[in-house]
C-alpha atoms as a PDB file:
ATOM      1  CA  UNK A   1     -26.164  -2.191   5.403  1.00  0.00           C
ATOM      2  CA  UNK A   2     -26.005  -4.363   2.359  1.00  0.00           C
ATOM      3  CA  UNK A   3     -24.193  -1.332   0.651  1.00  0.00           C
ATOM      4  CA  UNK A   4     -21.819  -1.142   2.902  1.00  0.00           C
ATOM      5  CA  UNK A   5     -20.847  -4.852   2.729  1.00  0.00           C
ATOM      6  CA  UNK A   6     -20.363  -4.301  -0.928  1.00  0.00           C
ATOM      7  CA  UNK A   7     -18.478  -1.414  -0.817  1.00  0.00           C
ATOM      8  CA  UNK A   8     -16.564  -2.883   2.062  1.00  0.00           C
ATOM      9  CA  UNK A   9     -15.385  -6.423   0.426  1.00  0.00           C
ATOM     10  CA  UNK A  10     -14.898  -3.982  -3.295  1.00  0.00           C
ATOM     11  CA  UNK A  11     -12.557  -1.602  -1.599  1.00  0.00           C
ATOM     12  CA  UNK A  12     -10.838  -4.374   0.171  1.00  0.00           C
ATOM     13  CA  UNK A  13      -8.660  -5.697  -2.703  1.00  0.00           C
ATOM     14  CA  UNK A  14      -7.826  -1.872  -3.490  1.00  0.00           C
ATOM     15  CA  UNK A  15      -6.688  -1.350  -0.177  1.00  0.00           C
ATOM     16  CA  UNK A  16      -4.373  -4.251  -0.298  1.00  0.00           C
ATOM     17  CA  UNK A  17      -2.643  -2.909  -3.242  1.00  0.00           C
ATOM     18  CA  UNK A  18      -2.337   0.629  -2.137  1.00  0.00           C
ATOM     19  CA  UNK A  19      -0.553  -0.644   1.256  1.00  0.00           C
ATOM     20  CA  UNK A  20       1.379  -2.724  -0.593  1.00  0.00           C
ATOM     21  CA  UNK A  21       2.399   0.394  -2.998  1.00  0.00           C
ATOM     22  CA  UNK A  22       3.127   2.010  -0.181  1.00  0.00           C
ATOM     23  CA  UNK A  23       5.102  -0.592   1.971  1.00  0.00           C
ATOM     24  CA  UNK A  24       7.138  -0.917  -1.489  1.00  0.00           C
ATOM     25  CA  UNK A  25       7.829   2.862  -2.146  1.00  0.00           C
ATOM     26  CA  UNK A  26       8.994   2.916   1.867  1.00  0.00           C
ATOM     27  CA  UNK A  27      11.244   0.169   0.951  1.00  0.00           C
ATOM     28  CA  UNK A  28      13.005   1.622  -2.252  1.00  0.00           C
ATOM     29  CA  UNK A  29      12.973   4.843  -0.350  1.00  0.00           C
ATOM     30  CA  UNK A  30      15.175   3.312   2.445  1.00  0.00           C
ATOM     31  CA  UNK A  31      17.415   1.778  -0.111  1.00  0.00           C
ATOM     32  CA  UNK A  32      17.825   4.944  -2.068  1.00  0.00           C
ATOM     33  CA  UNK A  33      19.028   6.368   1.267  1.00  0.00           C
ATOM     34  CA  UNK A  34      20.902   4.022   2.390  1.00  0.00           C
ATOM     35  CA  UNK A  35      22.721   4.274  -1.317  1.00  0.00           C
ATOM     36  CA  UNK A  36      23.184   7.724  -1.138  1.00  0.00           C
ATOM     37  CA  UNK A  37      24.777   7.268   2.637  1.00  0.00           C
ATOM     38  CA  UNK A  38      26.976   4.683   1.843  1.00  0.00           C
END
């Protein structure tokens, strides 16, 4: 159990960051579209 709580509050942080990442690729993505459209 204790293992888990570790490996829950290390992976935490990471998973922050790779949503982030992710919400900011989505983002430039949308831009580059709407770029392209316009």
């Amino acid at each position: 159990m204790t293992t888990l709580h570790t490996m829950y509050h290390f992976d935490y942080p990471l998973f922050l960051i790779r949503s982030a990442v992710v919400i900011a690729l989505g983002l430039s993505a949308i831009a580059a579209f709407h770029g392209a459209t316009l």
